[in-house]
Protein backbone atom coordinates (compact mmCIF):
# COMPACT_ATOMS: atom_id res chain seq x y z
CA UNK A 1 9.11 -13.12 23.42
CA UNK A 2 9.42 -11.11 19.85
CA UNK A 3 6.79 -12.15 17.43
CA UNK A 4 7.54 -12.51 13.87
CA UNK A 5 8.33 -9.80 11.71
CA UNK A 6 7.45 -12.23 8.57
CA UNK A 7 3.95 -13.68 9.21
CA UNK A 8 0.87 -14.50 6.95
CA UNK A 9 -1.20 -11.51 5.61
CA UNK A 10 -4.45 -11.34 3.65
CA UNK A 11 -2.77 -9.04 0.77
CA UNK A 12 -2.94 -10.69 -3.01
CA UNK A 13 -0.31 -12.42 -3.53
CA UNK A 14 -1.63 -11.75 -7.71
CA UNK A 15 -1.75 -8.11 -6.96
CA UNK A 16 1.94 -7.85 -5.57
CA UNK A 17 3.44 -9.57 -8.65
CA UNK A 18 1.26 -7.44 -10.73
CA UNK A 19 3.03 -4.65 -9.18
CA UNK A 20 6.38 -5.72 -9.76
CA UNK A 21 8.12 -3.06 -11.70
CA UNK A 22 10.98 -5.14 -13.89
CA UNK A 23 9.04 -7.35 -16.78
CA UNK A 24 11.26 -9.96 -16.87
CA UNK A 25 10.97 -10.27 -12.96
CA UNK A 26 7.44 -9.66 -12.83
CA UNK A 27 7.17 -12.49 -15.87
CA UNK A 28 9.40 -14.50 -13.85
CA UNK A 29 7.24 -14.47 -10.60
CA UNK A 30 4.21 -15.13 -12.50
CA UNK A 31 5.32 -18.43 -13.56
CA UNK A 32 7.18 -19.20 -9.92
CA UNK A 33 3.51 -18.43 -8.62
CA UNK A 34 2.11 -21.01 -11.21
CA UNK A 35 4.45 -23.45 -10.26
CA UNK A 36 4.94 -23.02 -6.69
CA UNK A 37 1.17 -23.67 -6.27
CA UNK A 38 1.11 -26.60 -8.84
CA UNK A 39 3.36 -28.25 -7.24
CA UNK A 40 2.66 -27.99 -3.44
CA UNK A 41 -1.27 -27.74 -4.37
CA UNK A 42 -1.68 -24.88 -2.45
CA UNK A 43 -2.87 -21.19 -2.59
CA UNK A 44 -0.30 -18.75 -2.25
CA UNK A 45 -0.17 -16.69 0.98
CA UNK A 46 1.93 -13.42 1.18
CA UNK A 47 4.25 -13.65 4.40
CA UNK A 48 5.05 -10.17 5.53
CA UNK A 49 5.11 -7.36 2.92
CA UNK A 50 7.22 -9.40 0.02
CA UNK A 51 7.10 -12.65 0.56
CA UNK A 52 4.93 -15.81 -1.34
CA UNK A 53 4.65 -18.68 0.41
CA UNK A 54 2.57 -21.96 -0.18
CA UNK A 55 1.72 -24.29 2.74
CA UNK A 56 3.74 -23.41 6.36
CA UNK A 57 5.44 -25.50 9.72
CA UNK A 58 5.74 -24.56 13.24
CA UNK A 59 8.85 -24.80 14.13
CA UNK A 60 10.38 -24.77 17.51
CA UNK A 61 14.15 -24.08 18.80
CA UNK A 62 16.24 -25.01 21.54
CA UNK A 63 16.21 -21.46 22.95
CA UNK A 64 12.05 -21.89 23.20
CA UNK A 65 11.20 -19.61 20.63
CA UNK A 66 8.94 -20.95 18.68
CA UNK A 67 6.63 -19.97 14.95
CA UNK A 68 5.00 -20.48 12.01
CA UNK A 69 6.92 -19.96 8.40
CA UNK A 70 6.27 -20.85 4.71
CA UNK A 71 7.16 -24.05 4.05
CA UNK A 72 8.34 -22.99 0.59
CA UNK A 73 8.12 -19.83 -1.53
CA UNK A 74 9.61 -16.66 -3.20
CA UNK A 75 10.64 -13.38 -3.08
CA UNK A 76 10.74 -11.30 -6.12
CA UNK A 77 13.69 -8.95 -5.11
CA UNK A 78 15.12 -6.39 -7.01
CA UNK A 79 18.05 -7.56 -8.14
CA UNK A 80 17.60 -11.52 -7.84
CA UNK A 81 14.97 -13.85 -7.24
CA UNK A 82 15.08 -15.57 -3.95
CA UNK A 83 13.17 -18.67 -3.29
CA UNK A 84 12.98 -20.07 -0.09
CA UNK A 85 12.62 -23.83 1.52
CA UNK A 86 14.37 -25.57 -1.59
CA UNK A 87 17.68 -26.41 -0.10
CA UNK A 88 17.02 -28.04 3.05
CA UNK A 89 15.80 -31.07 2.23
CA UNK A 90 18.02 -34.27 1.91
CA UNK A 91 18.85 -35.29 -2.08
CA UNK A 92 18.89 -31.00 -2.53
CA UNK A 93 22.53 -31.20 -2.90
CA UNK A 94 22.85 -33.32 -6.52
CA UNK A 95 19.66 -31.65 -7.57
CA UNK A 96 21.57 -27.79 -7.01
CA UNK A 97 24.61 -28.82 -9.01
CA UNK A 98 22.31 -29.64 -12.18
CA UNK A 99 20.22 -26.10 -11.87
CA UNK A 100 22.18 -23.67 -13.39
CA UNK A 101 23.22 -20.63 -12.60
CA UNK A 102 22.66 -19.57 -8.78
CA UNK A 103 23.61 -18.54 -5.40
CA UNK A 104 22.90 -20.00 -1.72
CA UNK A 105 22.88 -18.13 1.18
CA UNK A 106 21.90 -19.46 4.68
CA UNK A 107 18.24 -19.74 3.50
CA UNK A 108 17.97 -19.18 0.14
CA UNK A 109 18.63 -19.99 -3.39
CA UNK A 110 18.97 -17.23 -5.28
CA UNK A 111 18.34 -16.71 -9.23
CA UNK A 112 19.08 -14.16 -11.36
CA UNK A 113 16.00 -14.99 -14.15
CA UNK A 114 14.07 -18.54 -15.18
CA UNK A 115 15.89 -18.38 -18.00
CA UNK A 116 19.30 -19.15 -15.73
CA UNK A 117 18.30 -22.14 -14.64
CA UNK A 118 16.89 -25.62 -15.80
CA UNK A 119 12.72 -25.58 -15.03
CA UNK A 120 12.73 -29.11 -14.64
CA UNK A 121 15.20 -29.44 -12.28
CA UNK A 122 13.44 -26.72 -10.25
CA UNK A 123 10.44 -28.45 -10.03
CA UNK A 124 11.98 -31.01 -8.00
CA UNK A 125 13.43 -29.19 -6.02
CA UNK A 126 10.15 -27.29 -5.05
CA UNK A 127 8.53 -30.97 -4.81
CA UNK A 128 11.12 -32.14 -2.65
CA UNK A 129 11.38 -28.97 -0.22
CA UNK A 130 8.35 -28.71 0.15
CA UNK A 131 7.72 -32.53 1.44
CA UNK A 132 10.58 -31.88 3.57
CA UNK A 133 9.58 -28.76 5.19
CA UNK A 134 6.04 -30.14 5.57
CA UNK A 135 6.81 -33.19 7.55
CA UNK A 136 10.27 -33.93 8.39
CA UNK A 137 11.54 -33.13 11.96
CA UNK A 138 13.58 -29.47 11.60
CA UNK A 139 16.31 -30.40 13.91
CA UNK A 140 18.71 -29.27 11.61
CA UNK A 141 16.88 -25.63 11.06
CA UNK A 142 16.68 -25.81 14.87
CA UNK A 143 20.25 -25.86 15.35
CA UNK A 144 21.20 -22.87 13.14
CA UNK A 145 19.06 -20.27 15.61
């Protein structure tokens, strides 16, 4: 079986958003970081070559392939930031239709800048993801693999 292209690394997870070329991204990430770690009380871990994550699962699907992910984190891409783990959990729904301006995809929520979207309502859903992803069964992430 395939391992995981997007697994835990020992590479500064301060260093890579130091190095992220557009300020208002770079800005951006620094205060995800901040609050990603506030909120889920722990250190951030890069997962592959651009991704943060704080805190991780094992997961396991049908088909037997089985791995470890971040339970929650970000990705400061070029042209958006993606966070991942925030839309999963149940009550997400409500909490997405008061953030502001975004996008989902199959995995992610994806923001254009902080500024797009209400901080508070952000926070929760980082809180709630990441309870969700930490200790509720992932039948339905199971299903979608």
């Amino acid at each position: 079986m395939a391992e995981n292209k997007t697994a835990p690394t020992t590479e500064s997870a301060d260093d890579f958003v130091n190095a992220v070329e557009h300020p208002v991204r770079r800005a951006d990430a620094q205060v995800l970081l901040d609050l990603f770690e506030d909120l889920t009380g722990q250190p951030p871990v890069m997962w592959g070559p651009s991704i943060i994550g704080f805190g991780s699962y094992h997961y396991q699907y049908a088909s037997g392939r089985e791995g470890d992910a971040a339970a929650v984190g970000f990705s400061p891409r070029k042209g958006t930031l993606a966070l991942y783990g925030l839309t999963y959990a149940p009550g997400s729904a409500p909490l997405l239709e008061g953030l502001g301006k975004h996008k989902t995809g199959a995995a992610c929520l994806y923001v254009n800048k902080l500024a797009d979207v209400d901080l508070a309502v952000l926070r929760a859903l980082i809180s709630l993801g990441y309870k969700h992803m930490t200790t509720a069964v992932h039948e339905s992430l199971q299903s979608r693999y």
